[in-house]
N, C-alpha and C. Protein backbone atom coordinates (compact mmCIF):
# COMPACT_ATOMS: atom_id res chain seq x y z
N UNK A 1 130.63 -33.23 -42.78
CA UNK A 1 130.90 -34.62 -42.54
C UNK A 1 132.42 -34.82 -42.52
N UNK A 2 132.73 -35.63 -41.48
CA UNK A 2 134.46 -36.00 -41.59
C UNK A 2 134.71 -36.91 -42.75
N UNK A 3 135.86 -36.62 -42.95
CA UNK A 3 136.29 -37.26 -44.01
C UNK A 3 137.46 -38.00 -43.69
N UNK A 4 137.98 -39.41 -44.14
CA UNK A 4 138.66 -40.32 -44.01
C UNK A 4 139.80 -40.44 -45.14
N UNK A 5 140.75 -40.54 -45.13
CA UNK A 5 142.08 -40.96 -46.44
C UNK A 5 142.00 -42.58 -46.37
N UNK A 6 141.70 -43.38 -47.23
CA UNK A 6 142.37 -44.95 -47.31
C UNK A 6 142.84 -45.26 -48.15
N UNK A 7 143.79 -45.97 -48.34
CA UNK A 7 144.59 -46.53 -48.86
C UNK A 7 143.85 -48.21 -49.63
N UNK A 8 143.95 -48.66 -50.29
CA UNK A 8 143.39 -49.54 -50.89
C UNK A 8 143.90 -50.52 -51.95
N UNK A 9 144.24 -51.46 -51.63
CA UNK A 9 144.69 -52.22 -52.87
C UNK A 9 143.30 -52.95 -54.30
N UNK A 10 144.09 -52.81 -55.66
CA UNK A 10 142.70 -53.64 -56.40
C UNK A 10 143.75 -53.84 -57.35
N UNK A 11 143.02 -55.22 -58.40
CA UNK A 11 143.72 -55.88 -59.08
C UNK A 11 143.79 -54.35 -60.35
N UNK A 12 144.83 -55.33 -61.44
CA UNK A 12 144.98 -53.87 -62.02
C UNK A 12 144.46 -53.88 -63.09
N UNK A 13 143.62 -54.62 -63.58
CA UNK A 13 142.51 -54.49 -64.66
C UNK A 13 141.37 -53.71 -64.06
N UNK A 14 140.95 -53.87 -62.81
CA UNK A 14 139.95 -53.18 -62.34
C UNK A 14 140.71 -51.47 -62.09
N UNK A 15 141.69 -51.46 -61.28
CA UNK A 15 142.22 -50.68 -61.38
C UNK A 15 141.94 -49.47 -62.65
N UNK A 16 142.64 -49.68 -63.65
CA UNK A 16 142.85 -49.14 -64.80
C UNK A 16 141.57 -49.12 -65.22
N UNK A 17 140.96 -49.68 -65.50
CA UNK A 17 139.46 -49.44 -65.91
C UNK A 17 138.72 -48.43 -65.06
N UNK A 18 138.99 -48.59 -63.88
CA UNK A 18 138.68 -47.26 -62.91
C UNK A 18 139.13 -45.70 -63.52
N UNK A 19 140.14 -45.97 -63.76
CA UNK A 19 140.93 -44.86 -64.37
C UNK A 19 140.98 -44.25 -65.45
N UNK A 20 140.52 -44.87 -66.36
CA UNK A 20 139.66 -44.40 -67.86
C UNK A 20 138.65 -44.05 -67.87
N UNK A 21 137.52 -44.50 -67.05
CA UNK A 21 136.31 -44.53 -66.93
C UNK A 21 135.48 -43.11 -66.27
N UNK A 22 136.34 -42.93 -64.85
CA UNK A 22 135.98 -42.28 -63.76
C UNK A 22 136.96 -40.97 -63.63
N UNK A 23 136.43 -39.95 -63.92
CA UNK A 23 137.94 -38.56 -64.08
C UNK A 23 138.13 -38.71 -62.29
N UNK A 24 138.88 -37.78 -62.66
CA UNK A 24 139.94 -37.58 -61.13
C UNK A 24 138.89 -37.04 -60.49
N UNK A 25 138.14 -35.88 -60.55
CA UNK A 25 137.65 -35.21 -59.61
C UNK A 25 136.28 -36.25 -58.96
N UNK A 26 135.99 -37.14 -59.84
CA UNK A 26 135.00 -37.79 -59.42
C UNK A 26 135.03 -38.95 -58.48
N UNK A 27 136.54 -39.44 -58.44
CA UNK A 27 136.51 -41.25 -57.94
C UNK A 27 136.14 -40.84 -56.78
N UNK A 28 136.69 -40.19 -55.36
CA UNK A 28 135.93 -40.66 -54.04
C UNK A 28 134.94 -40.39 -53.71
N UNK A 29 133.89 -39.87 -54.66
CA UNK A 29 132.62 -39.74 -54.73
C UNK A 29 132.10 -41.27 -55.38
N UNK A 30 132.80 -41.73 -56.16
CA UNK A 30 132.26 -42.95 -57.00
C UNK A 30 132.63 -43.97 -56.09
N UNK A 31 133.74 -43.71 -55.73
CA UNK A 31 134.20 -45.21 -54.42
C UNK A 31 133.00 -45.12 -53.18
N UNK A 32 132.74 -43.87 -52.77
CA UNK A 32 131.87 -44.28 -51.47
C UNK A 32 130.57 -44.07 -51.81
N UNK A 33 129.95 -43.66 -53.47
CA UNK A 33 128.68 -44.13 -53.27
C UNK A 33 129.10 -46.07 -53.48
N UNK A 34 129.86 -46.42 -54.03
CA UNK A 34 129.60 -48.02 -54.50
C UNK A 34 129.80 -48.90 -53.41
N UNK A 35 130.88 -48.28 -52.40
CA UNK A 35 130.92 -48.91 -51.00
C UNK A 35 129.74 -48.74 -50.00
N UNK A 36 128.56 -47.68 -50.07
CA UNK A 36 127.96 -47.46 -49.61
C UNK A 36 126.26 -48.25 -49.96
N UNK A 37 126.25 -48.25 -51.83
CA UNK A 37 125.60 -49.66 -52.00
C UNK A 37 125.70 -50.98 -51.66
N UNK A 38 126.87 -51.53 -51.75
CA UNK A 38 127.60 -52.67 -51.38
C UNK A 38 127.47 -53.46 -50.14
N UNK A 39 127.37 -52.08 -49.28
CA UNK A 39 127.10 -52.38 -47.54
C UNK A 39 125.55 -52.58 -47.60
N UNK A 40 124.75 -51.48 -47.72
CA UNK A 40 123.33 -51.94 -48.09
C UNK A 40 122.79 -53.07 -48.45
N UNK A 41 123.34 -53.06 -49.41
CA UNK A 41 122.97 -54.53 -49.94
C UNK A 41 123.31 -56.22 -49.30
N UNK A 42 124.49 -55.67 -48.81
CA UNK A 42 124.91 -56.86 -47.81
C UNK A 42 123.84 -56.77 -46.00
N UNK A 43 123.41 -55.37 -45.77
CA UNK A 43 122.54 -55.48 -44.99
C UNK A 43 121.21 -56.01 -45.14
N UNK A 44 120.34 -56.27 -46.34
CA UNK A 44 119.41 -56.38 -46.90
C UNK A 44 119.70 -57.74 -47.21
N UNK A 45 121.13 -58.72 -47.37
CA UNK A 45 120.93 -59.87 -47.58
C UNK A 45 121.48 -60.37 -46.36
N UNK A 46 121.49 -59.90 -45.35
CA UNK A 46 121.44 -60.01 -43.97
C UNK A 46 120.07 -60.31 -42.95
N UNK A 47 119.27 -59.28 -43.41
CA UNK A 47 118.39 -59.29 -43.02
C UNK A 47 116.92 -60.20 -43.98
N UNK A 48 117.13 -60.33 -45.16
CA UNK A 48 116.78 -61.63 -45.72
C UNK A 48 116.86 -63.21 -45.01
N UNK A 49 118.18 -63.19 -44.92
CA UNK A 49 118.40 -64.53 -44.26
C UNK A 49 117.88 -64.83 -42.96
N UNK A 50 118.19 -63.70 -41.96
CA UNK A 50 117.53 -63.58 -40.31
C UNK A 50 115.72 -63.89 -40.73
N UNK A 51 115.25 -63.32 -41.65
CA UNK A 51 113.87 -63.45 -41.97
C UNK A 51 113.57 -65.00 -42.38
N UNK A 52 114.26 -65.60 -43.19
CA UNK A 52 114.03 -66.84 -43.62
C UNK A 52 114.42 -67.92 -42.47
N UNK A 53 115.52 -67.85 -41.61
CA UNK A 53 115.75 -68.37 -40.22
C UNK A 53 114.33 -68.49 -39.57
N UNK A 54 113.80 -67.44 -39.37
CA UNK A 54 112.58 -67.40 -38.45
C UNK A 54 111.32 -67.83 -39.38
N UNK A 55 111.46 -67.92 -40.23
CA UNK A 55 110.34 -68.98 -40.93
C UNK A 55 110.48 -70.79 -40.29
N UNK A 56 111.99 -70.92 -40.79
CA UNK A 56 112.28 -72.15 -40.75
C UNK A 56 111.80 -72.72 -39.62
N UNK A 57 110.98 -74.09 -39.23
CA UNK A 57 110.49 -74.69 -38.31
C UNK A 57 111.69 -75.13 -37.42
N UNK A 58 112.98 -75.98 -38.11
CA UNK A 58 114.04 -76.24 -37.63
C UNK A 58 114.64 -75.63 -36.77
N UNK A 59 114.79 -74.16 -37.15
CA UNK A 59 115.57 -73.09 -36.35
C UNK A 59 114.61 -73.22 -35.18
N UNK A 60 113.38 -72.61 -35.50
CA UNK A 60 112.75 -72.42 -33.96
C UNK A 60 112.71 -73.48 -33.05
N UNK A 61 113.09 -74.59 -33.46
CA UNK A 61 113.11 -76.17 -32.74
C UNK A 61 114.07 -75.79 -31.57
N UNK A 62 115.27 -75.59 -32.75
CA UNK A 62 116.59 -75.20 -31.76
C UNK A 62 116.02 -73.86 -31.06
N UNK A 63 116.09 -73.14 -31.10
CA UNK A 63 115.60 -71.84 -30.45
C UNK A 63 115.03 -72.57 -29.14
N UNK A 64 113.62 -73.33 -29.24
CA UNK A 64 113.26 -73.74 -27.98
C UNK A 64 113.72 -74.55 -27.07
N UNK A 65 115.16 -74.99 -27.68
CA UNK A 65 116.02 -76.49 -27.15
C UNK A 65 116.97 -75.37 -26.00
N UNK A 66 117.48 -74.59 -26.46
CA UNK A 66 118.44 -73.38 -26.06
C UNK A 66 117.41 -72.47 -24.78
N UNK A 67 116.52 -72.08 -25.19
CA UNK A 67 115.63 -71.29 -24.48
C UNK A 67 115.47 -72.57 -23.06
N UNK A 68 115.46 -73.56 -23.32
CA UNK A 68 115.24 -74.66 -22.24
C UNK A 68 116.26 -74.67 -20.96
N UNK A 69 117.83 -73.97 -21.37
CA UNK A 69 118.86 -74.16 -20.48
C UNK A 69 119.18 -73.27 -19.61
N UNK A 70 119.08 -73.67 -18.68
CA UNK A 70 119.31 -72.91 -17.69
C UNK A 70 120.89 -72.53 -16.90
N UNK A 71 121.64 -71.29 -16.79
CA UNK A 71 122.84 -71.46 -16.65
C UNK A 71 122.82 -71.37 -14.79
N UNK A 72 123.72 -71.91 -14.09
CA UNK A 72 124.19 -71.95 -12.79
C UNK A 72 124.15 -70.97 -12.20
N UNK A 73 125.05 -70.09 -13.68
CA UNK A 73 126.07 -69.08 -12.96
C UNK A 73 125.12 -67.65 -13.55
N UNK A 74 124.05 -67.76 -14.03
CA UNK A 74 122.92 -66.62 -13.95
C UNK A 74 123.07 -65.48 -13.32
N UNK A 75 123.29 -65.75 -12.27
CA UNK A 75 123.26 -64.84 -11.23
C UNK A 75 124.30 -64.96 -10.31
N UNK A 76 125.77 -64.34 -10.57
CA UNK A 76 126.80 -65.14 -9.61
C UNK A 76 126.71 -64.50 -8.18
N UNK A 77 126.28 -63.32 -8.39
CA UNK A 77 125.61 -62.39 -6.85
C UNK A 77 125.63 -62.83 -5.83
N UNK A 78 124.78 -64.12 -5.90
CA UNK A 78 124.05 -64.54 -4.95
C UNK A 78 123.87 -65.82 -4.46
């Protein structure tokens, strides 16, 4: 797998607590499993919300208001 260098700023309580906590050989193993939960989880409350959208009666209202319009320029081809 390729591997990436970044650079990163964090406040320095978090910081330092990183640094007591987590030995050297371990942090970019610990940074990209937690960035790698983080994203997950933001996909999963992504895809939560898209799910609850399509419940909502409202949304699909709009959905069928939009689905109604027809553009000019559809097809500029021709």
């Amino acid at each position: 797998m390729a591997v990436r260098k970044m650079t990163f700023s964090v406040p320095e309580p978090l910081a330092a607590q990183f640094l007591r906590r987590v030995a050297s050989r371990d942090r970019s193993r610990f940074v990209s499993e937690a960035l790698a939960a983080r994203l997950e989880r933001r996909d999963l409350d992504l895809i939560r919300a898209c799910e609850a959208a399509n419940l909502d009666l409202d949304v699909t209202e709009i959905e069928k208001e939009f689905d109604g319009i027809r553009d000019g320029m559809a097809e500029p081809w021709k």
